[in-house]
Protein backbone atom coordinates (compact mmCIF):
# COMPACT_ATOMS: atom_id res chain seq x y z
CA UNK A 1 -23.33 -117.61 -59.26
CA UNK A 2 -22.37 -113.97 -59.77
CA UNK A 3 -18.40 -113.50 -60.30
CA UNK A 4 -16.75 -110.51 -58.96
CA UNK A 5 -15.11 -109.52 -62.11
CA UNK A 6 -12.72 -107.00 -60.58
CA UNK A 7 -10.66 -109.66 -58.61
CA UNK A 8 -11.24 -112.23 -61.43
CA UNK A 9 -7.90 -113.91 -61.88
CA UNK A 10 -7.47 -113.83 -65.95
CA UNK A 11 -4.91 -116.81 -65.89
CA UNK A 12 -7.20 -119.25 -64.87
CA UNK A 13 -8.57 -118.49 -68.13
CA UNK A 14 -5.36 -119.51 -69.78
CA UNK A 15 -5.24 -122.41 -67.81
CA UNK A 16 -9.05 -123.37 -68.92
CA UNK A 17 -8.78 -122.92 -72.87
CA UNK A 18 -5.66 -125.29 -72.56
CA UNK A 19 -7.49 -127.92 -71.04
CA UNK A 20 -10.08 -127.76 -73.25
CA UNK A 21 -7.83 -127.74 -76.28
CA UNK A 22 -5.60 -130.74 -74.95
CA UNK A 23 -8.74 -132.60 -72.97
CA UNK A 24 -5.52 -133.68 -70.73
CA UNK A 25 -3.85 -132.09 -67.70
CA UNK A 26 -0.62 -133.07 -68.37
CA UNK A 27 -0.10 -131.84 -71.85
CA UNK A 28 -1.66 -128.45 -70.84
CA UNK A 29 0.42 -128.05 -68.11
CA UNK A 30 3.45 -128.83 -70.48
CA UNK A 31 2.24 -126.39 -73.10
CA UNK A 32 1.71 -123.74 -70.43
CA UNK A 33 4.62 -124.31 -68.59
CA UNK A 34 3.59 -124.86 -65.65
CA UNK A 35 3.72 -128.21 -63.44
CA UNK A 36 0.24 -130.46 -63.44
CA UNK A 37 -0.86 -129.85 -59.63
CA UNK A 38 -0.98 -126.06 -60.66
CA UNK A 39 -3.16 -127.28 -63.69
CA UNK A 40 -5.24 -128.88 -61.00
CA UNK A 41 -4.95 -125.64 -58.93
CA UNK A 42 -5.85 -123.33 -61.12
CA UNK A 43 -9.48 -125.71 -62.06
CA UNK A 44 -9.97 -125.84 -59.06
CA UNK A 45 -10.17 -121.82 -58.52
CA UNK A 46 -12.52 -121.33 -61.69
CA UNK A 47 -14.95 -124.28 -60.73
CA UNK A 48 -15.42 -122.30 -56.89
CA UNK A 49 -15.74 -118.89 -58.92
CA UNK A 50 -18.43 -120.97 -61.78
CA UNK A 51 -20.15 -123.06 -59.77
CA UNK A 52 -19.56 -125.89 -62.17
CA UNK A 53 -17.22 -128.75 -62.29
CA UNK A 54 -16.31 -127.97 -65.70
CA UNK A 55 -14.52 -130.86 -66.92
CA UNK A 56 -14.32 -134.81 -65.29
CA UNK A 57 -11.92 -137.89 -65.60
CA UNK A 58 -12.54 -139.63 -68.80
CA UNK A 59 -9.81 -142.49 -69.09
CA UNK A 60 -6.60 -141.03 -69.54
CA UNK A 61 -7.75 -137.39 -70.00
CA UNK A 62 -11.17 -134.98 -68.89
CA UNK A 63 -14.14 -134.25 -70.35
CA UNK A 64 -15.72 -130.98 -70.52
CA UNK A 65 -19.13 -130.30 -69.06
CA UNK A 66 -21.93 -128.77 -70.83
CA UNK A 67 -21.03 -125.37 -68.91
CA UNK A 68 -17.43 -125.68 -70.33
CA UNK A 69 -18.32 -126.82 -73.86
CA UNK A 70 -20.64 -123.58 -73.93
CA UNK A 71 -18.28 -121.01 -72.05
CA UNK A 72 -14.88 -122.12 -74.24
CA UNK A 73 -15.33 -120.94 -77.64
CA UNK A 74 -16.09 -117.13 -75.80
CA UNK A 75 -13.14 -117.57 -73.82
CA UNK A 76 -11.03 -118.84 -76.76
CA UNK A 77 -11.96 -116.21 -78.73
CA UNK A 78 -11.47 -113.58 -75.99
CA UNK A 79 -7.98 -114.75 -75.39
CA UNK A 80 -6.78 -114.82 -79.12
CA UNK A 81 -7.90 -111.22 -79.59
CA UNK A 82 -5.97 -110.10 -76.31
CA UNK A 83 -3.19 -111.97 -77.70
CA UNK A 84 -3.43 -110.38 -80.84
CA UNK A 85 -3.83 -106.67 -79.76
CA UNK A 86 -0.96 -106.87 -77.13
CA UNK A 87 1.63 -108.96 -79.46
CA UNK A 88 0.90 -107.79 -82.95
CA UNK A 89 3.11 -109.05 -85.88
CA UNK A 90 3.43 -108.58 -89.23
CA UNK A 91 2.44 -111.57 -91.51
CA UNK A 92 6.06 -111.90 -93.68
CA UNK A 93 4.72 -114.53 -96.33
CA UNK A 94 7.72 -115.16 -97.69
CA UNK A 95 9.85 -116.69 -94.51
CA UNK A 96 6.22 -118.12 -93.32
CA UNK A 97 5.73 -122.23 -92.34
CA UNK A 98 2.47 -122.41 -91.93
CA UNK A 99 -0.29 -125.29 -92.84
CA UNK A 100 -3.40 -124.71 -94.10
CA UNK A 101 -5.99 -127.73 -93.79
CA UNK A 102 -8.53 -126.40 -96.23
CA UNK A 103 -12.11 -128.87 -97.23
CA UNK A 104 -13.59 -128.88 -100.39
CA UNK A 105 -14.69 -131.22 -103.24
CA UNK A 106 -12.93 -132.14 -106.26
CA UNK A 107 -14.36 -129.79 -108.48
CA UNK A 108 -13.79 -126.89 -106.21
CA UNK A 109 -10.26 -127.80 -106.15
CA UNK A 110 -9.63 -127.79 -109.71
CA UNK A 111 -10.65 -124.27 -109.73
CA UNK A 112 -8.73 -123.05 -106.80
CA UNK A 113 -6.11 -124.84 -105.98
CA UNK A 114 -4.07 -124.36 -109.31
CA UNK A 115 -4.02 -120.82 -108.63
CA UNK A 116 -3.58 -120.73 -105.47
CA UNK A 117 -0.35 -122.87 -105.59
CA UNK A 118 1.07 -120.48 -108.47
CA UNK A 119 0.61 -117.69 -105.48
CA UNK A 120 1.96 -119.58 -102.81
CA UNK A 121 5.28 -120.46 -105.12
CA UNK A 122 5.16 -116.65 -105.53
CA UNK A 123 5.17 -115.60 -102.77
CA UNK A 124 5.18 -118.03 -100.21
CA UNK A 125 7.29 -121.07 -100.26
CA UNK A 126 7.16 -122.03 -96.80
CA UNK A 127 3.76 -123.17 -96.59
CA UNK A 128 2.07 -126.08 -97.44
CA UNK A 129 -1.49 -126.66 -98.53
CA UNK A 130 -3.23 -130.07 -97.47
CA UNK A 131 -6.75 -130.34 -99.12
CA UNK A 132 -9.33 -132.74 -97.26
CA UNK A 133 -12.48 -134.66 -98.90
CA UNK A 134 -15.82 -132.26 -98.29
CA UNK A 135 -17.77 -135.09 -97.06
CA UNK A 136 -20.69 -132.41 -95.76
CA UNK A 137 -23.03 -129.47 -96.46
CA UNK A 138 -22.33 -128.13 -93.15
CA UNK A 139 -18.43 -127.91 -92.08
CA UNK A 140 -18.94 -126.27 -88.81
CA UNK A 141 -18.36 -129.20 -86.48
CA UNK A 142 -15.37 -129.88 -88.43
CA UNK A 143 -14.71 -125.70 -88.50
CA UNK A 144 -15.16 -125.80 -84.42
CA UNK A 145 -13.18 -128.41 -83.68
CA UNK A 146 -9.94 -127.40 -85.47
CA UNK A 147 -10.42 -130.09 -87.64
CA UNK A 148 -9.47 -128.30 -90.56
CA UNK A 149 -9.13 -124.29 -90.89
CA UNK A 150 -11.59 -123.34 -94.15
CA UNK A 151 -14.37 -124.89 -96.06
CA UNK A 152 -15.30 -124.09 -99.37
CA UNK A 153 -18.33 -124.84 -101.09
CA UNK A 154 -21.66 -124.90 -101.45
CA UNK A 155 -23.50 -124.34 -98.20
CA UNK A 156 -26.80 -122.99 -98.89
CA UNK A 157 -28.17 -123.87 -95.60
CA UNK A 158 -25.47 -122.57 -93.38
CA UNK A 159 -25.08 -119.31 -95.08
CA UNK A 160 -28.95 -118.75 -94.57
CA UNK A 161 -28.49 -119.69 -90.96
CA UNK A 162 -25.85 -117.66 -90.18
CA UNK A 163 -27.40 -114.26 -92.06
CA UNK A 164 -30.55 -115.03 -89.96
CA UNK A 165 -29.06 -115.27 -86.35
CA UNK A 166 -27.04 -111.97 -87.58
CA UNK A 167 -29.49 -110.07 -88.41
CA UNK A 168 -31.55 -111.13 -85.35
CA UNK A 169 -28.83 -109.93 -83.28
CA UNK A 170 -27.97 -113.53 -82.25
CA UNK A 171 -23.95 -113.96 -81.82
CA UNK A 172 -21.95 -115.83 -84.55
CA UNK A 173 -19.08 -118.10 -84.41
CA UNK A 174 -18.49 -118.29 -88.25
CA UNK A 175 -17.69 -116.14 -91.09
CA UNK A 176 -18.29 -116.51 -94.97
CA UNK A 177 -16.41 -115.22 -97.78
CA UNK A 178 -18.63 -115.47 -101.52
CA UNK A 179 -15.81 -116.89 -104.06
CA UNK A 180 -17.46 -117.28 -107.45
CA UNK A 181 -20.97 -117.96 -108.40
CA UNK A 182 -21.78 -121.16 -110.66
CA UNK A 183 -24.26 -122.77 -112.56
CA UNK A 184 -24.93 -126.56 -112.55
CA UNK A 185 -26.06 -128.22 -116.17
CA UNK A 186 -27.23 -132.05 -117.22
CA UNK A 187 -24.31 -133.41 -118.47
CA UNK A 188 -24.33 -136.75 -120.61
CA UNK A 189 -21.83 -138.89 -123.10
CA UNK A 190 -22.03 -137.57 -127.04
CA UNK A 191 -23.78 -140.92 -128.30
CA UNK A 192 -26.23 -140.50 -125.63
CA UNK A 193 -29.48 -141.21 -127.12
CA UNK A 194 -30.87 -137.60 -125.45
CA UNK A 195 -27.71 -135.83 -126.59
CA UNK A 196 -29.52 -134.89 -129.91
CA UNK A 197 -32.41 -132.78 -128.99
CA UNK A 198 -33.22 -130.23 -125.97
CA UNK A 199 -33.65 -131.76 -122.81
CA UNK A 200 -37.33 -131.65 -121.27
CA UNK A 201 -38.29 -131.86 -118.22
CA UNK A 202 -40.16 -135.62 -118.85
CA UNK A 203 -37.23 -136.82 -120.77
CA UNK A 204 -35.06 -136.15 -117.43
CA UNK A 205 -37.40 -137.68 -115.51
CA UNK A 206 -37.46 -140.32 -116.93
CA UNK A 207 -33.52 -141.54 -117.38
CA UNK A 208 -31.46 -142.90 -115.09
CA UNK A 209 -29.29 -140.94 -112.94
CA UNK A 210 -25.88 -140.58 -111.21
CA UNK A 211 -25.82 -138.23 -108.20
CA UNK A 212 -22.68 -137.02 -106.81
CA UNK A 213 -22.94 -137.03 -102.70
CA UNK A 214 -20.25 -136.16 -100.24
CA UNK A 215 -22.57 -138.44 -97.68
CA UNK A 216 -24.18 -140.92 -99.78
CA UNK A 217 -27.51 -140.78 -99.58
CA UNK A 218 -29.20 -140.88 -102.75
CA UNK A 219 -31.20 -137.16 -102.76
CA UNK A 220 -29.77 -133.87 -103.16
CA UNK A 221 -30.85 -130.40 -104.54
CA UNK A 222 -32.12 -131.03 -107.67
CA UNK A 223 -34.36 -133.65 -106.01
CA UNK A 224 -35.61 -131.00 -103.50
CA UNK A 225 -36.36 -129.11 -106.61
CA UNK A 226 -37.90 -131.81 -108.49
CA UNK A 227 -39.72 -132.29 -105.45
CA UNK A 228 -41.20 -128.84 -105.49
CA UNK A 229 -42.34 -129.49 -109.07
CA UNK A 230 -44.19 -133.01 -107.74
CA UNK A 231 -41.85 -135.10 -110.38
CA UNK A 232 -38.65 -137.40 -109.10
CA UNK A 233 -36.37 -138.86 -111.14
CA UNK A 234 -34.56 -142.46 -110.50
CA UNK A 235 -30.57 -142.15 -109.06
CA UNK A 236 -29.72 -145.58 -109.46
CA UNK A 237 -25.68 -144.73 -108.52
CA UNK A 238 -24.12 -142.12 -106.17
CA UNK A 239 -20.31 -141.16 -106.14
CA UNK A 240 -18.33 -138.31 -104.02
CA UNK A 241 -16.40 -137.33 -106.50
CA UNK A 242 -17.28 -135.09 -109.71
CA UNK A 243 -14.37 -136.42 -111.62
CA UNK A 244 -15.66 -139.82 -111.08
CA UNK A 245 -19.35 -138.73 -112.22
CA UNK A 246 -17.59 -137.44 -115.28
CA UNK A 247 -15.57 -140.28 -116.17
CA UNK A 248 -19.10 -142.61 -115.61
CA UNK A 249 -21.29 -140.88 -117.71
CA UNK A 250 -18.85 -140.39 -120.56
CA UNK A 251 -18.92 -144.56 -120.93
CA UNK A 252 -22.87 -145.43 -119.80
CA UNK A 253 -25.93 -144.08 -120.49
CA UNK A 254 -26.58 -142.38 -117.54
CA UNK A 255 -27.09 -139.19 -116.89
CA UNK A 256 -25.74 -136.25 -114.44
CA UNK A 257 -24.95 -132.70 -113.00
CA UNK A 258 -21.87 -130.98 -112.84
CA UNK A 259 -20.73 -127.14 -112.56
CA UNK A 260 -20.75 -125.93 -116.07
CA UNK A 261 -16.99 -124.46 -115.49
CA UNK A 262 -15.96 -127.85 -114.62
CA UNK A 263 -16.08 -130.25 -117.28
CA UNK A 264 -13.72 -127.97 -119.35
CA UNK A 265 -11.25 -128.96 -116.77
CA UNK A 266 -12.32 -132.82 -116.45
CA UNK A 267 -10.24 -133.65 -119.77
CA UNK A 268 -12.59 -135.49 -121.04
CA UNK A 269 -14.76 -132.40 -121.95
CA UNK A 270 -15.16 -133.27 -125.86
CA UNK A 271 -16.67 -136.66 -125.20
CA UNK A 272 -19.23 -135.03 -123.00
CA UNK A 273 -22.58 -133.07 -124.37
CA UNK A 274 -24.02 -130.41 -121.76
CA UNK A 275 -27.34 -129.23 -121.70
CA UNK A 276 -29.63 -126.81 -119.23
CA UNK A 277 -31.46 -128.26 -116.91
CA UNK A 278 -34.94 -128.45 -117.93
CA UNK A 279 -36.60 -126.25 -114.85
CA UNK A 280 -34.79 -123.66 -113.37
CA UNK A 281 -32.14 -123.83 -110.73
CA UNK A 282 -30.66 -120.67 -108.84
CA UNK A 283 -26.77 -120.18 -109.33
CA UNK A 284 -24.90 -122.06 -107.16
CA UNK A 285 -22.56 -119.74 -104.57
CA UNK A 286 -19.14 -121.17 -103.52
CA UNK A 287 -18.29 -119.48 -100.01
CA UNK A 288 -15.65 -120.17 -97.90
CA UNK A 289 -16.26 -120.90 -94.21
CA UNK A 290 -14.49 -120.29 -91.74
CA UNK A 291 -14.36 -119.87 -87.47
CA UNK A 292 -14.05 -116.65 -86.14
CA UNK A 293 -10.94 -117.31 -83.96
CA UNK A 294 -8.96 -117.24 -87.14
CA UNK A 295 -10.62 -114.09 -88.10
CA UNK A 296 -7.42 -111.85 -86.38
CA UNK A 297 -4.71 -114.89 -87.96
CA UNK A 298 -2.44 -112.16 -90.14
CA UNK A 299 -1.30 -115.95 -92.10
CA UNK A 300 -5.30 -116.94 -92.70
CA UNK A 301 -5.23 -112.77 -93.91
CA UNK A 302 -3.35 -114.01 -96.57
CA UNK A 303 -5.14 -116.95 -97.45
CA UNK A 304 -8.73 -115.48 -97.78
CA UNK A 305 -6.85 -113.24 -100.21
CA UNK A 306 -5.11 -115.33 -102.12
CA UNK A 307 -8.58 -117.41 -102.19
CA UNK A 308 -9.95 -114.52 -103.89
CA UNK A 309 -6.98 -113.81 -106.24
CA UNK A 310 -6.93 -117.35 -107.46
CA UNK A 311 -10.71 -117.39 -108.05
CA UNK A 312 -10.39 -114.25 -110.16
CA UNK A 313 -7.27 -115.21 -112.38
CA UNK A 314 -9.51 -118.74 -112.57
CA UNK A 315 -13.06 -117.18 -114.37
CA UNK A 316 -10.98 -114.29 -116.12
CA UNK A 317 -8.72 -117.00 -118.31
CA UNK A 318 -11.93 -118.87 -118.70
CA UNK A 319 -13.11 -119.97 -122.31
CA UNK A 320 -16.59 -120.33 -121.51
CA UNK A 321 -19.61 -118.18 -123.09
CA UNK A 322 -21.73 -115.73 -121.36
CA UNK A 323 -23.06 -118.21 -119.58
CA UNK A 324 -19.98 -118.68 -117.49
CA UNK A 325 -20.04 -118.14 -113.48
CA UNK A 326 -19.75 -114.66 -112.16
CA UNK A 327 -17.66 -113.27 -109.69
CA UNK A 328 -19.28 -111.29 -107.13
CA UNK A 329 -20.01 -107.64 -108.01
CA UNK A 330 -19.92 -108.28 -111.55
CA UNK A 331 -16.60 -109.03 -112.37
């Protein structure tokens, strides 16, 4: 149905993105101050001017229709940057409240989060930092639905699926920020009976493995590598935590893969032996993820910077060898 954009009535936007966001009539029309048959109204204008029914009763609230689910995040978006350009403001990080709701796993957060507390004591006392589980590779459900605001991590396949619809021209909802590059390493307890000699590659095979998996299933990279190589090797327990992985292997005889820049922060470090994996694994990039309708946020400004400032002070105070991580661009 072609819409006659000149007499398009933007409000009825407004009243649309609300809907969506609340998935009830009566809290949108609270939050837009406006009374519920107006709500009702107002859908009832954009359905004639779509040609769609856009959203239907679903117990005590609606449910969008395919044609809503795909028009909202454009019209979200849309609206924010209006919002943005007519109202600017200053971010003033120092009288700021806001909450971040950032995902990551536990050995992300020991690298980040230290330093980025120190900043936010610094300079911004008002807000407060809530760090979720990272219980997948790919955050963007979680990133679409305002679940949380940022993911950090390792997200090999969403960064390669996102550079590939942008450089076919193909729109994107999310954006990625590189944080620090790592390396992962076969780590094992001191009286291990491989912990005297170089690791090879049938020697790896060949022991018994923990795997650390934000979803539980017993495969992960190295396996796709190993894989490649037509070899497997046996995981015979699976945590989600790296902490946890650390504290196992230091007490059994199994055997597993960390970040390299981690264990010095496990505190268990010196009962632990590291060695290089015995086949050759790319650096691992930690990104952060996040949607683009927080891209013009002056407070999530601050936090991709401060992301960035805690990452540096992190590797620059490191005590590792040359071997250590690198920071994009060399640093």
């Amino acid at each position: 149905m072609d819409v006659n954009f000149r007499t398009f009535d933007l409000n009825l936007l407004r009243v649309f993105d609300e809907v969506m966001a609340e998935r009830n009539l009566t809290r949108a029309a609270r939050n837009l101050s406006i009374t519920q048959p107006a709500v009702s109204n107002s859908l009832r204008r954009l359905r004639e001017l779509l040609g769609d029914e856009l959203v239907r009763r679903a117990g005590a609230g609606v449910e969008p229709t395919p044609r809503a689910l795909a028009l909202w995040p454009t019209v979200r978006d849309a609206l924010r940057q209006l919002q943005h350009t007519l109202v600017p403001h200053e971010f003033d990080a120092g009288v700021a409240d806001t909450t971040f709701l950032l995902a990551m796993a536990d050995a992300t957060a020991a690298e980040l989060i230290p330093g980025l507390v120190q900043i936010a004591e610094q300079e911004a006392r008002g807000i407060s930092l809530r760090v979720l589980p990272l219980t997948t590779r790919d955050p963007r459900r979680m990133l679409e639905q305002e679940e949380i605001d940022m993911a950090i991590g390792y997200f090999p396949a969403v960064i390669a699926s996102l550079t590939g619809r942008g450089q076919s021209g193909v729109g994107v909802s999310f954006e990625t920020q590189r944080l620090y590059m790592g390396q992962y390493v076969c780590v094992m307890r001191r009286s291990h009976p491989l912990a005297g000699a170089p690791l090879t590659l049938d020697d790896y095979c060949a022991a018994r493995h923990l795997l650390v998996s934000f979803s539980g299933r017993p495969y992960g990279f190295i396996d796709q590598t190993l894989a490649a190589m037509g070899r497997e090797r046996r995981i015979v327990v699976t945590v989600n935590q790296f902490f946890t992985a650390g504290r196992v292997v230091a007490n059994t005889d199994l055997l597993t893969v960390l970040p390299r820049h981690f264990v010095n922060v496990t505190g268990i470090d010196e009962q632990l032996v590291l060695r290089d994996l015995p086949f050759d694994q790319p650096l691992v990039h930690v990104d952060a993820v996040w949607h683009r309708r927080a891209q013009h946020r002056h407070a999530h400004d601050w936090l991709r910077t401060a992301l960035l400032r805690s990452a540096g002070a992190a590797f620059a105070h490191s005590v590792l060898t040359k071997e250590v991580p690198r920071l994009p661009g060399g640093a």
